[in-house]
N, C-alpha and C. Protein backbone atom coordinates (compact mmCIF):
# COMPACT_ATOMS: atom_id res chain seq x y z
N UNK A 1 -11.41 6.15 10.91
CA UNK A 1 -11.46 4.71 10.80
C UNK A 1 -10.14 4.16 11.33
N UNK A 2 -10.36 3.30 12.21
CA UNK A 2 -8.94 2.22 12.79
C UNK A 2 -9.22 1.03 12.83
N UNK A 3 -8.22 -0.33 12.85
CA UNK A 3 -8.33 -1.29 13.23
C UNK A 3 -8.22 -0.98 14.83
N UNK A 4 -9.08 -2.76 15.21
CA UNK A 4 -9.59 -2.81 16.05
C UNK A 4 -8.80 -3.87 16.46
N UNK A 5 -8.03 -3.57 18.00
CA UNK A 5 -6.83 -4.89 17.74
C UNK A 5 -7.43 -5.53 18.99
N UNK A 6 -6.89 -6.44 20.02
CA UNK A 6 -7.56 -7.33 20.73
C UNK A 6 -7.75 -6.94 21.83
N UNK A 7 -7.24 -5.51 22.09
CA UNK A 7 -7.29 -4.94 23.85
C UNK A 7 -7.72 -3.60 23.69
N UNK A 8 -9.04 -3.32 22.53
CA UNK A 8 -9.91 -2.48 22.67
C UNK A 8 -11.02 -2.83 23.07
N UNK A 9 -11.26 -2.15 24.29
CA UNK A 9 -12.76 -3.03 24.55
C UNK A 9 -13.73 -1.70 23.78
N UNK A 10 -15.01 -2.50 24.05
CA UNK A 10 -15.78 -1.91 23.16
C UNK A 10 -17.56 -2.45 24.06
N UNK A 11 -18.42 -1.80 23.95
CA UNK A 11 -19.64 -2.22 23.99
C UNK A 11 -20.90 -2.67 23.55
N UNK A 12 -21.28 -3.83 22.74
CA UNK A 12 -22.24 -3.93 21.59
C UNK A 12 -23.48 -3.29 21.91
N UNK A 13 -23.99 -2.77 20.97
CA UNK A 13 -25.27 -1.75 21.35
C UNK A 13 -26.09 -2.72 20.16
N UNK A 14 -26.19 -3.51 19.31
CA UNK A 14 -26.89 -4.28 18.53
C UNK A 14 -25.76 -5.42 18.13
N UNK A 15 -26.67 -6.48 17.26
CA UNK A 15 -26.03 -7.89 17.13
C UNK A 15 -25.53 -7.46 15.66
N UNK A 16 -24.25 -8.41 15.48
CA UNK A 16 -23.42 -8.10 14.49
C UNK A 16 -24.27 -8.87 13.23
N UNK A 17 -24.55 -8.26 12.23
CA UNK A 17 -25.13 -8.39 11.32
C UNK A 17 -24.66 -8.54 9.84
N UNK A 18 -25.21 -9.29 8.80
CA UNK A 18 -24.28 -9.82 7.61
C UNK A 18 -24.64 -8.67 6.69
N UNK A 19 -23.88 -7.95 6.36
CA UNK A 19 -24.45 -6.61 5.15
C UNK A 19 -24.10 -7.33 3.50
N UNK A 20 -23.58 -8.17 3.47
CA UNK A 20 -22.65 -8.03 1.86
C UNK A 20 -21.27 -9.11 1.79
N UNK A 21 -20.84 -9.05 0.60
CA UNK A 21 -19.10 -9.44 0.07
C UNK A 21 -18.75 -8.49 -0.51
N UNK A 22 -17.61 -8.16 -0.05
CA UNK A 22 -16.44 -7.57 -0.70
C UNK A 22 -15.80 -8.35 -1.45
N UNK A 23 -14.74 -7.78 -2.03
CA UNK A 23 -13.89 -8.35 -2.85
C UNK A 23 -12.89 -9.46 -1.61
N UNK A 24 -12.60 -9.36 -0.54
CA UNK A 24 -11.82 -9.92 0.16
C UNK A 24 -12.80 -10.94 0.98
N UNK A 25 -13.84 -10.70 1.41
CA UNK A 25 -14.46 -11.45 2.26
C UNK A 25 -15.74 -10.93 2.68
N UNK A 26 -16.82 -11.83 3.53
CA UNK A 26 -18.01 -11.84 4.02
C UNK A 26 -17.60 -10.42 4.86
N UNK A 27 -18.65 -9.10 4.63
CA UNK A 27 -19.07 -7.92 5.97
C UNK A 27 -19.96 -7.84 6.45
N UNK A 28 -20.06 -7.59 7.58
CA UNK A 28 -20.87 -7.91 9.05
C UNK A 28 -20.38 -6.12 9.75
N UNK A 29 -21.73 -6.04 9.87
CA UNK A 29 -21.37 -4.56 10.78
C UNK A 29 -22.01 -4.49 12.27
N UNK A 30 -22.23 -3.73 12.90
CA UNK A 30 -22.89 -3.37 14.41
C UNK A 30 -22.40 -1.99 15.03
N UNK A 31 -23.33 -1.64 15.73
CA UNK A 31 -23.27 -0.35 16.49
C UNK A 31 -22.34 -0.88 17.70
N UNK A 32 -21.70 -0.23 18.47
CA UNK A 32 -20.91 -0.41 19.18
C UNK A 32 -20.63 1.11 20.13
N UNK A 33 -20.52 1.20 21.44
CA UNK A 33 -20.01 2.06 22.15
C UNK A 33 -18.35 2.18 22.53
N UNK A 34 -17.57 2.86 22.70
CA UNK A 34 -16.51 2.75 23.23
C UNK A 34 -16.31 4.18 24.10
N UNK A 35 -14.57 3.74 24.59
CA UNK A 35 -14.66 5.12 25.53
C UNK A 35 -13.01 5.39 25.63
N UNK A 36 -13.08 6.71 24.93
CA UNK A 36 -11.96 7.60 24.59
C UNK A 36 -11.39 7.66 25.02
N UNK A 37 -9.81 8.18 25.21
CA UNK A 37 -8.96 8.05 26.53
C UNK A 37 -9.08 9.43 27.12
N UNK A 38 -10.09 10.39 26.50
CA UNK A 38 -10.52 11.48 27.20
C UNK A 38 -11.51 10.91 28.49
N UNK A 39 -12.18 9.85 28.42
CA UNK A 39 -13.53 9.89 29.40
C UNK A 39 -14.46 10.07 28.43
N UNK A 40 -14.67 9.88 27.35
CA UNK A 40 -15.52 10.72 26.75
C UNK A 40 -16.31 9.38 25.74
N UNK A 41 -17.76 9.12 26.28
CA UNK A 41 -17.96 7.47 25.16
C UNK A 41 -18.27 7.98 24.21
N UNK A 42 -18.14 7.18 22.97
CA UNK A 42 -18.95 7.37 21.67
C UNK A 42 -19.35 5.74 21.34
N UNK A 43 -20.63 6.40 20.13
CA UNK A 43 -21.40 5.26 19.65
C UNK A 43 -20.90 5.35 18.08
N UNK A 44 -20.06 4.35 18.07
CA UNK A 44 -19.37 4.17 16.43
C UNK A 44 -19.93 3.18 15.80
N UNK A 45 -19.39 2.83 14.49
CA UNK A 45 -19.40 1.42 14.02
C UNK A 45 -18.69 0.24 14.12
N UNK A 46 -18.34 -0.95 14.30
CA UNK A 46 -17.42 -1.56 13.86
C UNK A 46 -18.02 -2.82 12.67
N UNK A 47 -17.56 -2.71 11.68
CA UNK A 47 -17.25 -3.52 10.53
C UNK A 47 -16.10 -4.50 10.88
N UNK A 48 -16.67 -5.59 10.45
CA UNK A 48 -15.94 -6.81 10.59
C UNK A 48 -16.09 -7.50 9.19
N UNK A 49 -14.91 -8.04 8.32
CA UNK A 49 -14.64 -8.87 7.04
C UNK A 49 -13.46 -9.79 7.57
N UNK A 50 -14.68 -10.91 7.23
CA UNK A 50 -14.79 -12.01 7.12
C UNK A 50 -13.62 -12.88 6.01
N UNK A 51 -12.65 -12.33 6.20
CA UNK A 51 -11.63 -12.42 5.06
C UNK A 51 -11.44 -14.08 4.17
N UNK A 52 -11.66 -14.06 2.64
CA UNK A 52 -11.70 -15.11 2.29
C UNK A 52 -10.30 -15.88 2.09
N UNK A 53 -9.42 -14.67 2.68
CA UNK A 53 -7.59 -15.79 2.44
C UNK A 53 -7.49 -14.80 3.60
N UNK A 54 -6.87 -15.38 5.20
CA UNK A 54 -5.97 -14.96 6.45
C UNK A 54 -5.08 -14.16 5.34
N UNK A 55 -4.40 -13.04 6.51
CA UNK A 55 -3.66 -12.02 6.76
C UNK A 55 -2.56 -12.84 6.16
N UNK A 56 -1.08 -11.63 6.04
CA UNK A 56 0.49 -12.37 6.28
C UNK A 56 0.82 -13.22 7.91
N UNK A 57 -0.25 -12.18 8.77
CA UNK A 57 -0.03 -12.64 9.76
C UNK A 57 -0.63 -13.77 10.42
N UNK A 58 -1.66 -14.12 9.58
CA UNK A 58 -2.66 -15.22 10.14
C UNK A 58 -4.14 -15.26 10.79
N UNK A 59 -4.20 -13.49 10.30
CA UNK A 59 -5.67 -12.97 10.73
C UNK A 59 -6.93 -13.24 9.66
N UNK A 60 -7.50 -13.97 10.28
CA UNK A 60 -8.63 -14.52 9.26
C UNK A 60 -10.11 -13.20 9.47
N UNK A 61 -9.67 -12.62 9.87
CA UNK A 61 -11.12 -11.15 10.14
C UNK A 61 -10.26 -10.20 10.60
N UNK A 62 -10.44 -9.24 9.76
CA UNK A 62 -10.44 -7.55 9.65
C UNK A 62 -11.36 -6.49 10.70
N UNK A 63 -11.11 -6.47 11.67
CA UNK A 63 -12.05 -5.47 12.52
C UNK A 63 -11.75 -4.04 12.54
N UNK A 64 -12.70 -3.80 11.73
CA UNK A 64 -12.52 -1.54 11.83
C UNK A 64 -13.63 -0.93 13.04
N UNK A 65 -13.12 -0.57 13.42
CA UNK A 65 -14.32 1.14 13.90
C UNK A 65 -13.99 1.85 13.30
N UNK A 66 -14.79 2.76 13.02
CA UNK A 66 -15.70 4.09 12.30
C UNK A 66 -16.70 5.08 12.78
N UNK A 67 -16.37 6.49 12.87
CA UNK A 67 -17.14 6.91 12.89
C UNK A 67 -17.27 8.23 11.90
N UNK A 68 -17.40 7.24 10.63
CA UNK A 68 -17.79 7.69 9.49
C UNK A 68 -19.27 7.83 9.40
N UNK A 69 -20.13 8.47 8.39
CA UNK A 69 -21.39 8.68 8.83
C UNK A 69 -22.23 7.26 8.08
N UNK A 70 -23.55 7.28 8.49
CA UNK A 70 -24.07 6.20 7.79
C UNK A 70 -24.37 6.16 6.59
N UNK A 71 -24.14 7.16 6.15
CA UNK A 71 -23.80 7.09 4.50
C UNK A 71 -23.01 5.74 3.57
N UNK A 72 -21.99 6.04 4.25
CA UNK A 72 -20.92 5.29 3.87
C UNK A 72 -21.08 4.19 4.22
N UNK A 73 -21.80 3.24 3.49
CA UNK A 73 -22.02 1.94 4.01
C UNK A 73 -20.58 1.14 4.31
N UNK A 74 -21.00 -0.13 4.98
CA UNK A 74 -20.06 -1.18 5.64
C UNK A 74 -18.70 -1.23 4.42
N UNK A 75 -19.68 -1.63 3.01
CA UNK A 75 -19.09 -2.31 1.93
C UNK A 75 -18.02 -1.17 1.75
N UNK A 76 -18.33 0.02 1.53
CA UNK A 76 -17.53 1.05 1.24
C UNK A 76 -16.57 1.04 2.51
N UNK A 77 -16.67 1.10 3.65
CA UNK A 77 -15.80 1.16 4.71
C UNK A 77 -14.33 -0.15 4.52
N UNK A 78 -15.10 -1.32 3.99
CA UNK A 78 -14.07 -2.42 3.74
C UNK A 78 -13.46 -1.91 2.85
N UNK A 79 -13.74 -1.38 1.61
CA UNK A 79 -13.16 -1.00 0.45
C UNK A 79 -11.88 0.08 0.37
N UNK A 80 -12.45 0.95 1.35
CA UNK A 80 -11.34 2.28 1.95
C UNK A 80 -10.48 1.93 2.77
N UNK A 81 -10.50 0.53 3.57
CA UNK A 81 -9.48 0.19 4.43
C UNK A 81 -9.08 -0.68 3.82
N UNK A 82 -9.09 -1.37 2.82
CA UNK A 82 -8.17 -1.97 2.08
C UNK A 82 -7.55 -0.92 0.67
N UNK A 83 -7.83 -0.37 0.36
CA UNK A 83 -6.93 0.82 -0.21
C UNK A 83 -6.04 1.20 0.78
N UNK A 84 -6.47 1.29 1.82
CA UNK A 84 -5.45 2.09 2.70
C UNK A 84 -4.51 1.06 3.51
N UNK A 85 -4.79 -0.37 3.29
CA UNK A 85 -3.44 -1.46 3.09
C UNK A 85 -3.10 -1.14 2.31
N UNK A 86 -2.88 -1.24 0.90
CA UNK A 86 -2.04 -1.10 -0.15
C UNK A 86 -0.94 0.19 -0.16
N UNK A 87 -1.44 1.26 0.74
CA UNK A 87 -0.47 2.27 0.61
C UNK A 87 0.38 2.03 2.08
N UNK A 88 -0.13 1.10 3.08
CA UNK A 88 0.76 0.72 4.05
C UNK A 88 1.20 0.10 3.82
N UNK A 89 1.33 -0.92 2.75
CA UNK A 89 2.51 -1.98 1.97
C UNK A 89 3.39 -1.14 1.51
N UNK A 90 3.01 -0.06 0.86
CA UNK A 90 4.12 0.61 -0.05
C UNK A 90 4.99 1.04 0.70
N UNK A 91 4.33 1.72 2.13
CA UNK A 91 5.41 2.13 2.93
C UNK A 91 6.83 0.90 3.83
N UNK A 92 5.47 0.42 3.78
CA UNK A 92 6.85 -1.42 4.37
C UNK A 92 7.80 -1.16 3.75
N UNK A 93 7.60 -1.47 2.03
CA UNK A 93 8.06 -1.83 1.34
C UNK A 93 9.19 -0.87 0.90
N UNK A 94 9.17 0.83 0.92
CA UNK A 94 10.10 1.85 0.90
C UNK A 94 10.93 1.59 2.45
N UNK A 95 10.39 1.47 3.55
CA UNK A 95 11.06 1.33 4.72
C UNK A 95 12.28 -0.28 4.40
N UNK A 96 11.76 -1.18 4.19
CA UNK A 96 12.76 -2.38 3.98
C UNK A 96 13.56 -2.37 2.63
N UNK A 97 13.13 -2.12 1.83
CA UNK A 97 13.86 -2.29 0.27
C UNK A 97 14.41 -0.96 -0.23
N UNK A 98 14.49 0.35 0.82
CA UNK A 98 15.06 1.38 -0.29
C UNK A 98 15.80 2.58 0.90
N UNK A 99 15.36 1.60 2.67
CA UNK A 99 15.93 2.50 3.49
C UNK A 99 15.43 3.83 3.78
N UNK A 100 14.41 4.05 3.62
CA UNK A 100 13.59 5.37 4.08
C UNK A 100 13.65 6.28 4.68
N UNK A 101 13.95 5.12 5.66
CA UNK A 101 13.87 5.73 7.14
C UNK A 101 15.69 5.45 7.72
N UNK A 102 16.25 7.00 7.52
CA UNK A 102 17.73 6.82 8.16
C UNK A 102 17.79 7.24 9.51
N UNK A 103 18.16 6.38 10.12
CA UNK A 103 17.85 6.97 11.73
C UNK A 103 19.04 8.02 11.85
N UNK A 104 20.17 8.42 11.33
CA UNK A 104 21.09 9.13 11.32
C UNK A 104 20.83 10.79 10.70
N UNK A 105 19.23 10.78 10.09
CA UNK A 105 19.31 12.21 10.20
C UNK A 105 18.18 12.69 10.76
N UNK A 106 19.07 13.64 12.03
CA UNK A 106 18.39 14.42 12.99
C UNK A 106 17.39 15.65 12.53
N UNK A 107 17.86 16.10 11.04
CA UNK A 107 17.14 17.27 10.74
C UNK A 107 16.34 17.21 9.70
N UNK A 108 14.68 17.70 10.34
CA UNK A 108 13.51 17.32 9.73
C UNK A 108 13.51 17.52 8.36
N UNK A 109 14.38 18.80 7.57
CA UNK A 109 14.20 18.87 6.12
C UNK A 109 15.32 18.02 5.77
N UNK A 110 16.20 17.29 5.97
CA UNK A 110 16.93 16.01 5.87
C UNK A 110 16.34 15.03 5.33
N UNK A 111 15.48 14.69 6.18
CA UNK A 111 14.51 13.35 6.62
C UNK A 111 13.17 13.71 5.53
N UNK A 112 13.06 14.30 5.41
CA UNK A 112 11.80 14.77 4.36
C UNK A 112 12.59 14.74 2.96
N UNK A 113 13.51 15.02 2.81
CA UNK A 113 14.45 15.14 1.85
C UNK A 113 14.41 13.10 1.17
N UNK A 114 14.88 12.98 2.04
CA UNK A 114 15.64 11.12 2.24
C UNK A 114 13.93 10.56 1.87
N UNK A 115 13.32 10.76 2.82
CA UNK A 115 11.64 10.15 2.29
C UNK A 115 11.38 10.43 1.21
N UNK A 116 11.34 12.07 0.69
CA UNK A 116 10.56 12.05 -0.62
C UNK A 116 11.97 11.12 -1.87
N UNK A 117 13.05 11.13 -1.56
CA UNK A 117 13.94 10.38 -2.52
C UNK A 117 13.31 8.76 -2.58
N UNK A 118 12.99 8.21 -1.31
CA UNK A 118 12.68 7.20 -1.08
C UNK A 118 11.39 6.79 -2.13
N UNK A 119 10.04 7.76 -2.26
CA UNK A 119 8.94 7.58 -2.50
C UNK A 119 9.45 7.75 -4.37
N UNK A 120 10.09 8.57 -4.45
CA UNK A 120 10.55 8.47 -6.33
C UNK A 120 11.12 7.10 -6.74
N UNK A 121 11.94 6.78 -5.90
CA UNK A 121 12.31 5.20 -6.26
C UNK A 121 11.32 4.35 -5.97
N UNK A 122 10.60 4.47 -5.08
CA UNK A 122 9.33 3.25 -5.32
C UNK A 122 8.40 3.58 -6.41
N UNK A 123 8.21 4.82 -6.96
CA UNK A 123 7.45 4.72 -8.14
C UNK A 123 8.08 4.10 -9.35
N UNK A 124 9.54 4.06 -9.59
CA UNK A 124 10.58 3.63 -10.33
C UNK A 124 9.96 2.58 -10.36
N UNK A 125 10.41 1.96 -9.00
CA UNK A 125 10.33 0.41 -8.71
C UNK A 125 8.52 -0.39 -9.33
N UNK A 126 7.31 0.95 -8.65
CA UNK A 126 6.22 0.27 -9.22
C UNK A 126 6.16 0.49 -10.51
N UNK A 127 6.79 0.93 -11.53
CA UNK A 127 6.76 1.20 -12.44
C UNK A 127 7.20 0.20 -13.15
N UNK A 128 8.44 -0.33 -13.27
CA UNK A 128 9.09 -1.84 -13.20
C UNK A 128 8.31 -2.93 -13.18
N UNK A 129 7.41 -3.01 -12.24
CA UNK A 129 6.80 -4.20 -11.96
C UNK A 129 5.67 -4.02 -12.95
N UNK A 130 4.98 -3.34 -13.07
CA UNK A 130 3.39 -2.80 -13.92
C UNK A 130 3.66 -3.31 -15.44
N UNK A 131 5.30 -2.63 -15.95
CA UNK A 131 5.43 -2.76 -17.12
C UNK A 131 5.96 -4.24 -17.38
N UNK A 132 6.60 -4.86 -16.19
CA UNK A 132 6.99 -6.28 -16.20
C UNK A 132 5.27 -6.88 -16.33
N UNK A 133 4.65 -6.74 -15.77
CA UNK A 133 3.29 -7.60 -15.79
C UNK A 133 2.53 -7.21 -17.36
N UNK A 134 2.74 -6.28 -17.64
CA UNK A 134 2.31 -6.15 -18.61
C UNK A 134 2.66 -6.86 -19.83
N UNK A 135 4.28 -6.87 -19.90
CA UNK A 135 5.06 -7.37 -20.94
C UNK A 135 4.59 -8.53 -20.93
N UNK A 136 4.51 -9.38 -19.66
CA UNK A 136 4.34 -10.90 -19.12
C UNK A 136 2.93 -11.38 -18.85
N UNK A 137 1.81 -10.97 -19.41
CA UNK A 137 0.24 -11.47 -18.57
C UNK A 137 0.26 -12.65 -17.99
N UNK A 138 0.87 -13.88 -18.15
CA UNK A 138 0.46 -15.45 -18.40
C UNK A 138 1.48 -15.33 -16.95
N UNK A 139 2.32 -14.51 -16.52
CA UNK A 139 2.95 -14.72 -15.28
C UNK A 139 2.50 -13.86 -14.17
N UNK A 140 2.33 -13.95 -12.47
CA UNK A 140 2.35 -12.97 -11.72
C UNK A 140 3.67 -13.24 -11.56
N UNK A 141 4.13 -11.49 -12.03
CA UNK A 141 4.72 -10.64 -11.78
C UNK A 141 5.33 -10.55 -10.19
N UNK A 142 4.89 -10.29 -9.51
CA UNK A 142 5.17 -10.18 -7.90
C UNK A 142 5.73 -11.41 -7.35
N UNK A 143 5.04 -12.50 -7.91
CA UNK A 143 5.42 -13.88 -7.27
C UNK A 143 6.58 -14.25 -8.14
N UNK A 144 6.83 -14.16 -9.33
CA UNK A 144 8.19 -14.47 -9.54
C UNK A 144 9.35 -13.31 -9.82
N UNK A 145 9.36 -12.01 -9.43
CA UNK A 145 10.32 -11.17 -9.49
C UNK A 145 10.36 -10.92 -8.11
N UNK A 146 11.48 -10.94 -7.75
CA UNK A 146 11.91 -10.25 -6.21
C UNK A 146 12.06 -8.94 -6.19
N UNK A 147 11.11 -7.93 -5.31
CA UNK A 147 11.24 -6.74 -4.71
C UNK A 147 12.72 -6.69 -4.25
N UNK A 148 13.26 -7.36 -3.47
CA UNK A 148 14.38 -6.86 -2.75
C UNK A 148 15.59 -6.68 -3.79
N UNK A 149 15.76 -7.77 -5.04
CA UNK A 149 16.73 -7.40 -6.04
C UNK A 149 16.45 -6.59 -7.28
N UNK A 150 15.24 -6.12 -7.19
CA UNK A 150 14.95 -5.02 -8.14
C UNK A 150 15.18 -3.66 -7.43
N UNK A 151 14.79 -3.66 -6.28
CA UNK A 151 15.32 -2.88 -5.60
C UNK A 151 17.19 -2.70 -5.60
N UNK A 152 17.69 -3.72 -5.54
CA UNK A 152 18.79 -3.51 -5.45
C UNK A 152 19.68 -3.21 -7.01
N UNK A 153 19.24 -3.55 -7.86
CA UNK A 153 18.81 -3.62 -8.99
C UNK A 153 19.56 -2.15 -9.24
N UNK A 154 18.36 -1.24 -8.76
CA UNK A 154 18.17 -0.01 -9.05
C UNK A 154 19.29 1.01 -8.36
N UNK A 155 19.68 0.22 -7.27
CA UNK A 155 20.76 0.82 -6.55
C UNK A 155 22.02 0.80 -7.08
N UNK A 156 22.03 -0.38 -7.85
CA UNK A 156 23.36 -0.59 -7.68
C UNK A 156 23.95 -0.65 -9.40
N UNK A 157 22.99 -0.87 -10.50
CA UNK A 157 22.94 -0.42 -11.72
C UNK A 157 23.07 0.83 -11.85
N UNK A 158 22.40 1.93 -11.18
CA UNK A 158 22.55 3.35 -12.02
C UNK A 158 23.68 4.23 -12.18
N UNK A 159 24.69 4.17 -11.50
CA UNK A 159 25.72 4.41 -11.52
C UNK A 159 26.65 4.03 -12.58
N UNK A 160 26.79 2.89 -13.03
CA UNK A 160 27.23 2.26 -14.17
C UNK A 160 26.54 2.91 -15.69
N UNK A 161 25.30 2.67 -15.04
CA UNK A 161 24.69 3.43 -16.98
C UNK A 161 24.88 4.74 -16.78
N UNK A 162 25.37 5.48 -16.24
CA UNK A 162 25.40 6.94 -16.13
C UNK A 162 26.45 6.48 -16.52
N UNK A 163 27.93 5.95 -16.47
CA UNK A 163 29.22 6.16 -16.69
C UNK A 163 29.33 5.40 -18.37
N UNK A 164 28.28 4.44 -18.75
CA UNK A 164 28.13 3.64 -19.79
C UNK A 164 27.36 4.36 -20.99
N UNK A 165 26.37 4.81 -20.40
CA UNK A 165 25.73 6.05 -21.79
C UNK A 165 25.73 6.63 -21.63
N UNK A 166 26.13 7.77 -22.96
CA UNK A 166 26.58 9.41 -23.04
C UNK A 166 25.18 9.74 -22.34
N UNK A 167 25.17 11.47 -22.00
CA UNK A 167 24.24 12.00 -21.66
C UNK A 167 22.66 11.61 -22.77
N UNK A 168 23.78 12.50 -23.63
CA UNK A 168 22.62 12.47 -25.04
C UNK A 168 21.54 11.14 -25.28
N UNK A 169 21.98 10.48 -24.82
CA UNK A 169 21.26 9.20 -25.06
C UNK A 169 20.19 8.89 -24.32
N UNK A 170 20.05 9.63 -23.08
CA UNK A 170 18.92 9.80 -22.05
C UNK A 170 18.02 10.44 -22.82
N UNK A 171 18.02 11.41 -23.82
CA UNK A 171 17.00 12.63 -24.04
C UNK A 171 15.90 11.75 -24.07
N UNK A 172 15.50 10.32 -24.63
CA UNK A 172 14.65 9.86 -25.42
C UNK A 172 13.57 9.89 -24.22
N UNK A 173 14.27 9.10 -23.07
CA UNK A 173 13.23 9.08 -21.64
C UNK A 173 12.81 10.36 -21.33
N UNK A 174 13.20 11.20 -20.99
CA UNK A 174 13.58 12.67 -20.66
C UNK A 174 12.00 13.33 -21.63
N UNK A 175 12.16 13.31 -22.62
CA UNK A 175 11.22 13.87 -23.23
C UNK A 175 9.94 13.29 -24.30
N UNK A 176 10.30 11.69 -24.20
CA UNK A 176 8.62 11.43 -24.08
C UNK A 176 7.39 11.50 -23.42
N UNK A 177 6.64 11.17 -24.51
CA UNK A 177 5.12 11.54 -23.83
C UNK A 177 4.89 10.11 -23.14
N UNK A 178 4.05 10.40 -22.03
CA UNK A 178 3.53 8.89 -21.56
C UNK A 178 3.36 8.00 -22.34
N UNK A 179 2.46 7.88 -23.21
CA UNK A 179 2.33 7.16 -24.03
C UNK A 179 3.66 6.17 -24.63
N UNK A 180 4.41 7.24 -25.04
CA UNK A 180 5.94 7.15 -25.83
C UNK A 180 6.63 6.18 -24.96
N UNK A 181 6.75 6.44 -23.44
CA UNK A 181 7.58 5.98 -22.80
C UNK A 181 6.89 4.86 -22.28
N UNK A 182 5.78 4.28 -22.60
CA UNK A 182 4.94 3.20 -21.85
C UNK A 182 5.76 2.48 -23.16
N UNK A 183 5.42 2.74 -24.39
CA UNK A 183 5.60 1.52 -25.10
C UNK A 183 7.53 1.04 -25.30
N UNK A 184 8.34 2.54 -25.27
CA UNK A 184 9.46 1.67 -25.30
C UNK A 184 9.77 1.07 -23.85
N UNK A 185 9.20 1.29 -22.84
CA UNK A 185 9.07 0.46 -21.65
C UNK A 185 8.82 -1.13 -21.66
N UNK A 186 7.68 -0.95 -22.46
CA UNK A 186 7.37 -2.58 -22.86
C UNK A 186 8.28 -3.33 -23.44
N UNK A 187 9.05 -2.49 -25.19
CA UNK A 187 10.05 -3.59 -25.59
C UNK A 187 10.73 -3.42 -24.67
N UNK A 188 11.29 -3.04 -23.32
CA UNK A 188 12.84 -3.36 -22.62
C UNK A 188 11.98 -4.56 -22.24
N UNK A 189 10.65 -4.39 -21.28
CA UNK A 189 10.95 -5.54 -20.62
C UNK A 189 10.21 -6.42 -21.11
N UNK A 190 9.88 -6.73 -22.70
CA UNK A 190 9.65 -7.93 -23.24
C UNK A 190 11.22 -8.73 -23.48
């Protein structure tokens, strides 16, 4: 499955047709031909949603091809490519707010190193926000806390509470159970 951006051509083999709503918008599917940069055509799908709020960018319709089987209806195809925005936000969001990506290291277990550090602090970070929304229902969360200073937040606080509380005083995080650590999570950030 890919988006379908404006300088793929493509060939309609049937008329685009209304299947359903998603959670985001009106889907419309059709058979479609295209042709590989092997030489080689295929007869895919493309799904089109009809998005009920434009993009960041101002895209008011979502165009996928697929050549997923017909099993997998349209609705499900919208559903899997918007899951699979949400984990391309996350990556934005590790690339701009936590530096991910250091162009200064040349060596691949470096760089794998620096990413997976990257991906522990964004769970930090979604972790933060989940338990902030939680503490807070009557507020979104996202719209009034800034990513970029929680992020920074995290950078630039931990150093200090490492020098501010004894070791011993960590054990409590360290060795609760989920449960344990969801709820004293909540009183911090009530």
């Amino acid at each position: 499955m890919a988006r379908q951006h404006g300088n793929t051509p493509y060939k309609p083999l049937s008329e685009l047709e209304f299947v359903g709503n998603s959670e985001t918008g009106k889907v419309f599917e059709q058979a479609v031909e295209i042709t590989a940069p092997t030489g080689e055509t295929l007869q895919i799908r493309r799904v089109v949603v009809t998005l009920n709020k434009p993009t960041r960018k101002g895209d008011k319709n979502l165009v996928l091809l697929t050549n997923l089987p017909e099993e997998v209806d349209p609705l499900k195809v919208a559903e899997l490519y918007r899951e699979r925005w949400g984990i391309e936000t996350a990556f934005q969001k590790l690339e701009s707010h936590l530096d991910s990506e250091i162009n200064t290291l040349g060596y691949p277990k470096a760089a794998l190193f620096s990413f997976c550090l990257a991906l522990v602090a964004f769970n930090i970070y979604a972790v933060v926000m989940a338990v902030l929304q939680a503490a807070h229902p009557e507020k979104v969360i996202k719209n009034e806390v800034s990513e970029y200073y929680v992020a920074q937040e995290i950078d630039v606080a931990t150093d200090g509470l490492l020098i501010a509380i004894p070791e011993d005083e960590w054990g409590v995080f360290a060795h609760a159970r989920p449960s344990e650590l969801a709820v004293i999570l909540l009183n911090v950030a009530s």
